[in-house]
Every structure is written in structure tokens, then in C-alpha cells.
Protein backbone atom coordinates (compact mmCIF):
# COMPACT_ATOMS: atom_id res chain seq x y z
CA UNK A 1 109.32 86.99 84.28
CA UNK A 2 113.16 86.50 85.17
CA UNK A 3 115.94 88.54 84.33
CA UNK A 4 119.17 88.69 85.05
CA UNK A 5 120.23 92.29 85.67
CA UNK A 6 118.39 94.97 87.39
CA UNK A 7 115.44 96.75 85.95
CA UNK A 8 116.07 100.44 84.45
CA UNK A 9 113.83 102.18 81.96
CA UNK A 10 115.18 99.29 79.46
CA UNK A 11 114.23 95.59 80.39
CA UNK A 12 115.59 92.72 78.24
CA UNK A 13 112.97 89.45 78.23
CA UNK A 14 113.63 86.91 75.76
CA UNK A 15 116.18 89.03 74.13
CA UNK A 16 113.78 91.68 73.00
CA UNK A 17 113.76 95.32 74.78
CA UNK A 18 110.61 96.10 77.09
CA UNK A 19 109.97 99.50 78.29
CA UNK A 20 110.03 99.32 82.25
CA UNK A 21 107.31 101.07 83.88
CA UNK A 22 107.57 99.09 87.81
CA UNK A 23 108.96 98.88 90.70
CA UNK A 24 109.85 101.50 92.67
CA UNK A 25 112.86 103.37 92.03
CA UNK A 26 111.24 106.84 91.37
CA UNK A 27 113.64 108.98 91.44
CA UNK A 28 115.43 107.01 88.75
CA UNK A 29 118.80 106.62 90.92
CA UNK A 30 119.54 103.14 91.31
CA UNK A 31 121.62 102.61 88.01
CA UNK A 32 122.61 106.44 87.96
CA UNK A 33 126.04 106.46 87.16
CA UNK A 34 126.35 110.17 88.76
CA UNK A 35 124.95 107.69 92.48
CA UNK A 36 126.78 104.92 91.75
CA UNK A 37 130.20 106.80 92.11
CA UNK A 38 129.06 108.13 95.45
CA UNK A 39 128.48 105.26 96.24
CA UNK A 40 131.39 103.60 95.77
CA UNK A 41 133.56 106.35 97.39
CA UNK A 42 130.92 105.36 100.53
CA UNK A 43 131.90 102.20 100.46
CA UNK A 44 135.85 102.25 100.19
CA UNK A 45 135.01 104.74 103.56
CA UNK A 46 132.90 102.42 105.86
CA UNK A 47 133.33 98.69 103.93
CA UNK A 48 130.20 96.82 102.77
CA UNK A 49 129.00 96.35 106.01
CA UNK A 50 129.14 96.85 109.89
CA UNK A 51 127.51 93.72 111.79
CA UNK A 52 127.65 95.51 114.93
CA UNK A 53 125.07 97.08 117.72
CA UNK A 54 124.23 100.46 117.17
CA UNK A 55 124.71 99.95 121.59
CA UNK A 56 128.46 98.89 121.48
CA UNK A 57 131.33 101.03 123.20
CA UNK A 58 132.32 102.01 119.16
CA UNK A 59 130.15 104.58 117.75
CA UNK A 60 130.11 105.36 113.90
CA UNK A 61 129.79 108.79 113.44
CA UNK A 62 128.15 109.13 109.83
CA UNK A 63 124.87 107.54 112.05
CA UNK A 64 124.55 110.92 113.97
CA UNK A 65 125.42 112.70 110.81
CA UNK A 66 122.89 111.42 108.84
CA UNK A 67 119.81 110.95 111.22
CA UNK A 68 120.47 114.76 112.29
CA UNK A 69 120.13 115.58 108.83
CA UNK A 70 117.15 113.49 108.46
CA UNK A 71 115.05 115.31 111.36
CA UNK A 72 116.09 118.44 109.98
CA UNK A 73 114.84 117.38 106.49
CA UNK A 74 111.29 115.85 108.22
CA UNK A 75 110.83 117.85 110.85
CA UNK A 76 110.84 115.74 113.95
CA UNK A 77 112.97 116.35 117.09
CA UNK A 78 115.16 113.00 116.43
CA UNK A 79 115.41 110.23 113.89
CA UNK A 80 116.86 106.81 114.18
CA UNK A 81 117.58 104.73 111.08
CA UNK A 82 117.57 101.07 110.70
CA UNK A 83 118.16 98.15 108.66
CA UNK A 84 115.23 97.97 106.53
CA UNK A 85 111.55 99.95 106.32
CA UNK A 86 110.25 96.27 107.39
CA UNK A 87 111.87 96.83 110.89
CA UNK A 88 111.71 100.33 111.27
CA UNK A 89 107.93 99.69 111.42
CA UNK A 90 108.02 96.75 113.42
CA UNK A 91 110.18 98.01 116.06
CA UNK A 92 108.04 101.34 116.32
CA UNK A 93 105.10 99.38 116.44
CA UNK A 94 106.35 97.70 119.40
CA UNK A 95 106.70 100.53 121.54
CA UNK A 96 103.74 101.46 120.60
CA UNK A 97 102.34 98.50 122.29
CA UNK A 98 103.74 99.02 125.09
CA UNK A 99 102.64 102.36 125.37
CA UNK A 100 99.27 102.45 124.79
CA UNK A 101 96.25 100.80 125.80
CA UNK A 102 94.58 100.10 122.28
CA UNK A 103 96.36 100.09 118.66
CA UNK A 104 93.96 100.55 115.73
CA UNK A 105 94.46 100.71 111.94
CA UNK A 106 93.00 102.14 108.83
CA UNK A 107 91.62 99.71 106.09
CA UNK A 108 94.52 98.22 103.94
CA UNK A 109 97.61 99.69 106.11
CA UNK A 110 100.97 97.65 104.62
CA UNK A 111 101.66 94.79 106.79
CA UNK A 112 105.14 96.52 108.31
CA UNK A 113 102.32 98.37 111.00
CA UNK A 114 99.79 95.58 112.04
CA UNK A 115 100.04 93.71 114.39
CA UNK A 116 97.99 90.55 115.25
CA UNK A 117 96.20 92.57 118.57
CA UNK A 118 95.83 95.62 116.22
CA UNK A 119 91.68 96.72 115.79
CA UNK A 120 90.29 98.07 112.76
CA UNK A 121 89.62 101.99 113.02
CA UNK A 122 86.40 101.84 111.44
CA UNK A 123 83.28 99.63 111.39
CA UNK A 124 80.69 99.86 109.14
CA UNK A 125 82.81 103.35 108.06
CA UNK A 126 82.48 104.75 111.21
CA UNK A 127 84.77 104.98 113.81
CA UNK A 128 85.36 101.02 115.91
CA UNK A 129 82.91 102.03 119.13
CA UNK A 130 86.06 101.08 121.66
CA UNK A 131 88.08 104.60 120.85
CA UNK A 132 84.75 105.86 122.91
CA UNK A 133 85.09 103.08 125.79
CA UNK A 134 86.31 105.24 129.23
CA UNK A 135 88.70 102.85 130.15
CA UNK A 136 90.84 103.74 127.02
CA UNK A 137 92.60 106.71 127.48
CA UNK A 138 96.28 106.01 125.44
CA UNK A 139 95.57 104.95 121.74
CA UNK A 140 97.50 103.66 118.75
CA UNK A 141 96.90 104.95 115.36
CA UNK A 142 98.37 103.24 112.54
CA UNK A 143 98.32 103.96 108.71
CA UNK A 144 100.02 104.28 105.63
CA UNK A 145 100.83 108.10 103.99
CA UNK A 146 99.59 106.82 101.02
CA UNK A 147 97.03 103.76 100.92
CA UNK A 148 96.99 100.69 98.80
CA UNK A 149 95.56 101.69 95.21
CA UNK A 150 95.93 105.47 95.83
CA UNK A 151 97.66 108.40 94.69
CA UNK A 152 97.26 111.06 97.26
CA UNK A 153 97.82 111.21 100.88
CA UNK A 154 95.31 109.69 103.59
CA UNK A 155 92.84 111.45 104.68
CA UNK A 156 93.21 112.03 109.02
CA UNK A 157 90.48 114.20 109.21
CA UNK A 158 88.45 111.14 110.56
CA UNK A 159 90.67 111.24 113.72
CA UNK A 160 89.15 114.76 114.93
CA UNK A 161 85.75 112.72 116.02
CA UNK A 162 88.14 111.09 119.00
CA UNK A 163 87.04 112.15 121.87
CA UNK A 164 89.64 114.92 123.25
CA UNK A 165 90.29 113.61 126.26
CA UNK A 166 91.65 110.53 124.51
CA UNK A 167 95.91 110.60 124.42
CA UNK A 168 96.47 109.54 120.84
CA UNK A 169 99.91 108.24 119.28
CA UNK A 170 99.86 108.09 115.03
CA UNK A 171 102.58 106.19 113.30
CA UNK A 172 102.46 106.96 109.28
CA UNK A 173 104.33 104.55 106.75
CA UNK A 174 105.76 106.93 104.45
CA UNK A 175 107.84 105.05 102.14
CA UNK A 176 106.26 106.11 99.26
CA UNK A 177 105.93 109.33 100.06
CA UNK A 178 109.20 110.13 100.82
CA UNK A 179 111.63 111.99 98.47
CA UNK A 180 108.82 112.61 96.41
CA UNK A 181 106.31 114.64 98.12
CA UNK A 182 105.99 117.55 100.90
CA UNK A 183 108.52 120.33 100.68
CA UNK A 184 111.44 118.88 98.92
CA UNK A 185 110.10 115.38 98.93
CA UNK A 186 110.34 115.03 102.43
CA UNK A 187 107.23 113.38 103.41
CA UNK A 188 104.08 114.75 104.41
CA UNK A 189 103.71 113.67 108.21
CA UNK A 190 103.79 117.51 109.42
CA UNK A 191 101.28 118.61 106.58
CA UNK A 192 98.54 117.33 108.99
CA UNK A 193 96.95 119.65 111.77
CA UNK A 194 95.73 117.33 114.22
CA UNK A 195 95.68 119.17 117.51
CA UNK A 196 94.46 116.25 119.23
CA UNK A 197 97.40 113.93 117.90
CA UNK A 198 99.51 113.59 121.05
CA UNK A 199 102.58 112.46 119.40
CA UNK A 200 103.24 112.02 115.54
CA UNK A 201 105.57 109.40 113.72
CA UNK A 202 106.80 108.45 110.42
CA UNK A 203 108.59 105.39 109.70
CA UNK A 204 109.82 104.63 105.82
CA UNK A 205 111.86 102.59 103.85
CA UNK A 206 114.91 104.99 102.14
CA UNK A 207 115.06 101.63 99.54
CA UNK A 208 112.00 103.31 97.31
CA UNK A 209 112.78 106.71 95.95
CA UNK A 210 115.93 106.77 97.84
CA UNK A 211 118.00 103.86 96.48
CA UNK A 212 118.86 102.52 99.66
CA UNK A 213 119.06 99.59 102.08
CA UNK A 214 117.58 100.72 104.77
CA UNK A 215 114.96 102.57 107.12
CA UNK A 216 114.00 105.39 109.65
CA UNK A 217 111.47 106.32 112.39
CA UNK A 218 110.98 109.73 112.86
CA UNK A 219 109.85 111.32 115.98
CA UNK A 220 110.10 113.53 119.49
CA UNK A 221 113.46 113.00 120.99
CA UNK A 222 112.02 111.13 124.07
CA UNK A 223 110.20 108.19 121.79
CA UNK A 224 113.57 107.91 119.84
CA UNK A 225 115.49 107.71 123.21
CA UNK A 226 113.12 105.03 124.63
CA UNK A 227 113.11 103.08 121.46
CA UNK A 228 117.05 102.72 121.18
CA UNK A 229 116.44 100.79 124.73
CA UNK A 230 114.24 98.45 123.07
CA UNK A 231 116.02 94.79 123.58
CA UNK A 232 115.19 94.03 119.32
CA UNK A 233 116.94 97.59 118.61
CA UNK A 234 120.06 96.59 120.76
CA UNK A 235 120.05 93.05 119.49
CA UNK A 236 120.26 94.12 115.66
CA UNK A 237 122.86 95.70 113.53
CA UNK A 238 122.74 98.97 112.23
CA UNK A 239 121.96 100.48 108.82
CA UNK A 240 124.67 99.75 106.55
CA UNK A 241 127.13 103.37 107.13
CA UNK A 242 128.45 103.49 103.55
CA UNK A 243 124.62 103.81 102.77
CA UNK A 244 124.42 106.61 104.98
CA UNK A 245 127.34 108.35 103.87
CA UNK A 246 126.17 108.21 100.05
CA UNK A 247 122.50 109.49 101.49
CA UNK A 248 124.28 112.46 102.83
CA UNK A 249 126.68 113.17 100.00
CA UNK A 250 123.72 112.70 97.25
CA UNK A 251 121.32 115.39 98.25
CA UNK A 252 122.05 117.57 95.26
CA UNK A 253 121.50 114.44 92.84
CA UNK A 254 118.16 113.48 94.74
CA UNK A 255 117.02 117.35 94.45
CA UNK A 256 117.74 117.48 90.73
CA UNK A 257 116.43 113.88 90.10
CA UNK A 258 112.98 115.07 91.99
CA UNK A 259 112.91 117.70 89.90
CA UNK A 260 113.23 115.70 86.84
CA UNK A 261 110.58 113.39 87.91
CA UNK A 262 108.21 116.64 88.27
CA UNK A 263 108.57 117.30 84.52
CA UNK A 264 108.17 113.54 83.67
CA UNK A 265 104.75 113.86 85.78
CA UNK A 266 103.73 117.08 83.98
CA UNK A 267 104.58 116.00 80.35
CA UNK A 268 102.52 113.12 81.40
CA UNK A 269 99.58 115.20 82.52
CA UNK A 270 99.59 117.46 79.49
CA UNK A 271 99.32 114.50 76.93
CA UNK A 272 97.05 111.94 79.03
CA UNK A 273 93.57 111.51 77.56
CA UNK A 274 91.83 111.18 81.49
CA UNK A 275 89.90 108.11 81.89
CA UNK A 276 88.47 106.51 84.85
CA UNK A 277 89.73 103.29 84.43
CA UNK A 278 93.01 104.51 85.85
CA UNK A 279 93.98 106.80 88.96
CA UNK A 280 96.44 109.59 88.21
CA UNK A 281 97.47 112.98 89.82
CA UNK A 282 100.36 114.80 88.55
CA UNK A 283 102.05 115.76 91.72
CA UNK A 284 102.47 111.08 91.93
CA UNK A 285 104.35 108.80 89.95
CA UNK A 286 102.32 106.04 89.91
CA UNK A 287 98.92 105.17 88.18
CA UNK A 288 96.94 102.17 89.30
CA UNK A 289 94.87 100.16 87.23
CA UNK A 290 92.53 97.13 87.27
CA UNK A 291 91.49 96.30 83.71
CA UNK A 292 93.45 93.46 82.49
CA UNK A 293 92.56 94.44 78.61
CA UNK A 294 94.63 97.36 79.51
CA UNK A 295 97.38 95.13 80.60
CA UNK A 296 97.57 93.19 77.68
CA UNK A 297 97.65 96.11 75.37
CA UNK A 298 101.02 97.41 77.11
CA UNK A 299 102.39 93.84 77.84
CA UNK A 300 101.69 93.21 73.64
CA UNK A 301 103.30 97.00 72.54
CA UNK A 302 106.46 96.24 75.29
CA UNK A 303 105.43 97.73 78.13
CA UNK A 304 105.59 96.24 81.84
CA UNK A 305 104.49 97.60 84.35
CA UNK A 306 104.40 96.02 88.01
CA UNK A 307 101.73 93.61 88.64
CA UNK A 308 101.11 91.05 91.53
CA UNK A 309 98.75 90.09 93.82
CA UNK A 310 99.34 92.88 96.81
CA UNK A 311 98.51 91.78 100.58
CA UNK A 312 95.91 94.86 101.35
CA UNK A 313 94.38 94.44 97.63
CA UNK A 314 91.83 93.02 96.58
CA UNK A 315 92.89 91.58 93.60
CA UNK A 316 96.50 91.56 91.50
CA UNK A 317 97.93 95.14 91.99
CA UNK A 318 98.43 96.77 88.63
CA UNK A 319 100.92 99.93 88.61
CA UNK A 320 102.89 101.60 86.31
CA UNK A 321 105.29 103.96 88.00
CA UNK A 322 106.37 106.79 86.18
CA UNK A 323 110.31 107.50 87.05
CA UNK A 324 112.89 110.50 86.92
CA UNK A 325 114.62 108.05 84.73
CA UNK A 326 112.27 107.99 81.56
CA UNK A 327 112.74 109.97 78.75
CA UNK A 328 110.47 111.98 76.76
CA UNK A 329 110.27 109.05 73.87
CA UNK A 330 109.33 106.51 76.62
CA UNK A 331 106.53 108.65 78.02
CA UNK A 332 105.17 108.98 74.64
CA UNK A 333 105.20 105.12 74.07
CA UNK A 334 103.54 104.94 77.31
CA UNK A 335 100.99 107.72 76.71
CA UNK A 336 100.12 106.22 73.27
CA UNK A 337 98.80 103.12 74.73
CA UNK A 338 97.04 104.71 77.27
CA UNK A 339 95.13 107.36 75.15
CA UNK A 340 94.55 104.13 72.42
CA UNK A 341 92.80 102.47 75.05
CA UNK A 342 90.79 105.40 76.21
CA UNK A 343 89.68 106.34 72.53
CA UNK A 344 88.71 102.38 71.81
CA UNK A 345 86.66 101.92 75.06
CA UNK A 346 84.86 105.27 75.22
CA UNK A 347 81.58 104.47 73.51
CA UNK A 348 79.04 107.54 72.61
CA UNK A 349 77.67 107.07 75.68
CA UNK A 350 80.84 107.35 77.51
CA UNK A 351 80.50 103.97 79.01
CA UNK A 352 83.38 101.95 79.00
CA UNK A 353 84.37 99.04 77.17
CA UNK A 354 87.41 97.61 75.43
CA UNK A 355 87.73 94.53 73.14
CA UNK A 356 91.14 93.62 72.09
């Protein structure tokens, strides 16, 4: 499906109007007029772009500004923000290479944290035998905040069977987690106790919930410090600085959008027939699904959600995400289709089965 214009709660195909459940804008901001004026005012500041090293002898202030306010807002000593989530996780997954013996990873982690010398954590579900080997002492951890096909955040209790004496290093991918969950939507990388985690860090995409261009890595000042020596961090140019003035000047429109999106996710809740050929939690935006009957019902009543085959899936990806954008009406058209297909497939035995 091509269009022309970007996707908002309203999607034109073939001159008729689709409802727009996809992608990932979920706090609705993108096409806000209320964002797009801040933005604009960023960008008759700082220009459209800076192709510069964030290492050169001129120094752009708004880049303290706003990764000070971002390690407030997380919780880390230091941030550093980049040009895209891609890179953020690339570049911290460097270090981390160099700074550890062994990397590992948890099943399906997005592409943005493996790396081709990067072991699986588990084997056979339990934890890969070399985290126990004596001549590993510094180890990688790698995984995303919240995995492929679900809707709450990863489970790290699995990393409390390491033995202690083992120096551990976890990077978490939150860039679907945050500005939408943890206290104010700021991620849930501190939410974990892990006493045995030597050093924690989050690296994200701000292009998801956010609305913009760009990325961080969160962390202990000394990791931040040692990464901005990195030869690919000096080499590249910096986050685009009208983005980072509008993410500082938009806090009070991402707090009230959140809070719209919290309502959307509760109306939801309160009218959803529960069926378990669909994942949803109210306190997540998006609900995954596998049934391709159920795909063709919304596709045939004008609804499109995202779909396509996903790198750490098994299969096509099917996901409709729920945004601060949609109104009441369009969550009803959406709920309708849902609860028809629920009612149709739920036999008297509760098995389920849908014909179309």
C-alpha cells in the first residue's frame, strides 16, 4: 500500500478513508498542530540541520540542555543523544565489545543490539553454559525492554542465576517503551533490581512515541565519557539541534498526549471482549495478532493496522497500535471488529474458530 502523505488516524487508499491503526507514533504527535509549531520555531533557531562533529572546537548548547534533561527524566548519571536509535545501539554495542569478554542476547532482541560474535543467553531455556566458564569474568547482556510480539516488559529475573562473581554490563532497547511507560513514560530500565548488574544501559530511538529523528544511550557518566571517544561517535554528526530544542520545549504536550493515550487504553479495556487470539494489557498501546481471518475482517470494514514480516518473528508481524491520536468513534470502530470476531469464533466449547 502507497500513499502519498503521512499516516494519521485517517489514511486515504484508493480515494476511500481507512482508519489507521500502525506504525508507531503513540503519542499521536507527529501531525499535532500544537508540535508542529514548536517545531518550526526549533527550526528557524538551529536550521534543518548541523553536519558537524559533536568533537569540533563549536559546541551547540541545546545538546547539553537536552541530554541533562534526559538523565534527569531516566535516571542515569549522563546521556548522550545521537542520530538515530539504529546507531545509538550500534555504537553502545561497540563499547561493549570492547569491554567485556563475552556479549550474549535474549531470544528475538531487535537487530540494533546483535552483533555477529553475540551468543544466545539461553539454550535449551536455560542459561548458554559459557556465563559459568571461569575464564569469563566481564559479560555483555543485551535485550530489548519490550520483546518482539509482547506487551509487557522483559522479564531479567533470569539474570540472578549468574554466578556473582561474574561483572555483568546490560544494555536495554527501550524505544518502545519510552514516553509511554515507567513514571511519566520514561522507560523502565531502573524498575529492575538486579544487584548483580554491574552497570545498566538504555539506548532508544526518540522517533517512536517521541516524534523525532533521533536517539540516546543512557548511562553512568564514565561509559558516556568513554563512548564520546569512540572514533564512529567522533566521525558522525550529531542529532539534528532543532529536534532537540522542540524535545525540550514539548514536555507539557508529551505529558498531556500520554495522558490521553492512557484513556484511549482504558476505554479500550472497558469495551474489549478478551480473547486469546490477541495480546493486550491496558497500561500498552499495541495488540499483536496472528490470525489472518482477523486481518481480513479489519482490512474489509477499513481498518489497517501494521503488518510485515518482522526480523525476530516468526512469521508477518500483525499490530494494531492504539494512539493518543484516536478518538472515541475510532476506538469503537476498532472494538466492534474485534468483539465481532471474538463472538463468531467462540464456539460452545470455547475453542476457537472463525470462517469469514
Amino acid at each position: 500500500m502507497k500513499v502519498t502523505e503521512i499516516p494519521n488516524r485517517i489514511i486515504s487508499l484508493e480515494g476511500e478513508e481507512h482508519l489507521y491503526f500502525g506504525g508507531t507514533n503513540y503519542l499521536g504527535v507527529t501531525t499535532l498542530p500544537e508540535f508542529q509549531t514548536i517545531l518550526l520555531a526549533s527550526l528557524q533557531k538551529w536550521g534543518t540541520g548541523y553536519g558537524s562533529s559533536r568533537s569540533a572546537n563549536i559546541q551547540l548548547e541545546v545538546y547539553k540542555k537536552a541530554e541533562d534533561l534526559l538523565a534527569k527524566q531516566i535516571g542515569t548519571e549522563a546521556t548522550v543523544t545521537i542520530s538515530s536509535g539504529m546507531l545509538a545501539g550500534k555504537l553502545a554495542l561497540e563499547l561493549l565489545q570492547q569491554t567485556t569478554d563475552l556479549v550474549f542476547h535474549f531470544p528475538n532482541t531487535h537487530p540494533a543490539l546483535l552483533h555477529p560474535f553475540s551468543l544466545p543467553l539461553l539454550q535449551n531455556e536455560k542459561l548458554n553454559p559459557f556465563l559459568f566458564d571461569p575464564t569469563v569474568s566481564k559479560i555483555g547482556i543485551v535485550a530489548d525492554a519490550i520483546p518482539s510480539l509482547e506487551v509487557t516488559p522483559i522479564d531479567l529475573s533470569i539474570l540472578l542465576e549468574i554466578p556473582k562473581d561474574k561483572e555483568i554490563t546490560l544494555i536495554l532497547d527501550e524505544s518502545h517503551s519510552i514516553g509511554i511507560l515507567g513514571e511519566q513514560g520514561h522507560g523502565v530500565l531502573n524498575q529492575y533490581q538486579l544487584p548483580n548488574v554491574y552497570r545498566k544501559i538504555s539506548i532508544a530511538s526518540l522517533g517512536k512515541a517521541f516524534g523525532l529523528t533521533g536517539g540516546i544511550i543512557a548511562s553512568d557518566s564514565d561509559f558516556i565519557t568513554e563512548l564520546k571517544q569512540q572514533q564512529n561517535f567522533i566521525g558522525a554528526s550529531g542529532m539534528n539541534p532543532a529536534f532537540l530544542e522542540t524535545y525540550i520545549n514539548a514536555q507539557e504536550l508529551y505529558e498531556s498526549q500520554r495522558q490521553k493515550l492512557q484513556l484511549n487504553l482504558s476505554y479500550v479495556e472497558n469495551h474489549l471482549i478478551p480473547n486469546t487470539e490477541f495480546t493486550f494489557v491496558k497500561e500498552y498501546p499495541a495488540i499483536y495478532f496472528d490470525n489472518n481471518d482477523l486481518l481480513y475482517l479489519l482490512l474489509e470494514n477499513k481498518i489497517i493496522p501494521t503488518s510485515f514480516p518482522y526480523p525476530t518473528a516468526s512469521g508477518k508481524l500483525s499490530r494494531i497500535v492504539i494512539s493518543a491520536h484516536h478518538t472515541k468513534e475510532d476506538l469503537d470502530a476498532l472494538v466492534k471488529q474485534l468483539n465481532i470476531f471474538t463472538n463468531q469464533s467462540t464456539n460452545f466449547d470455547g475453542d476457537i474458530r472463525f470462517v469469514l
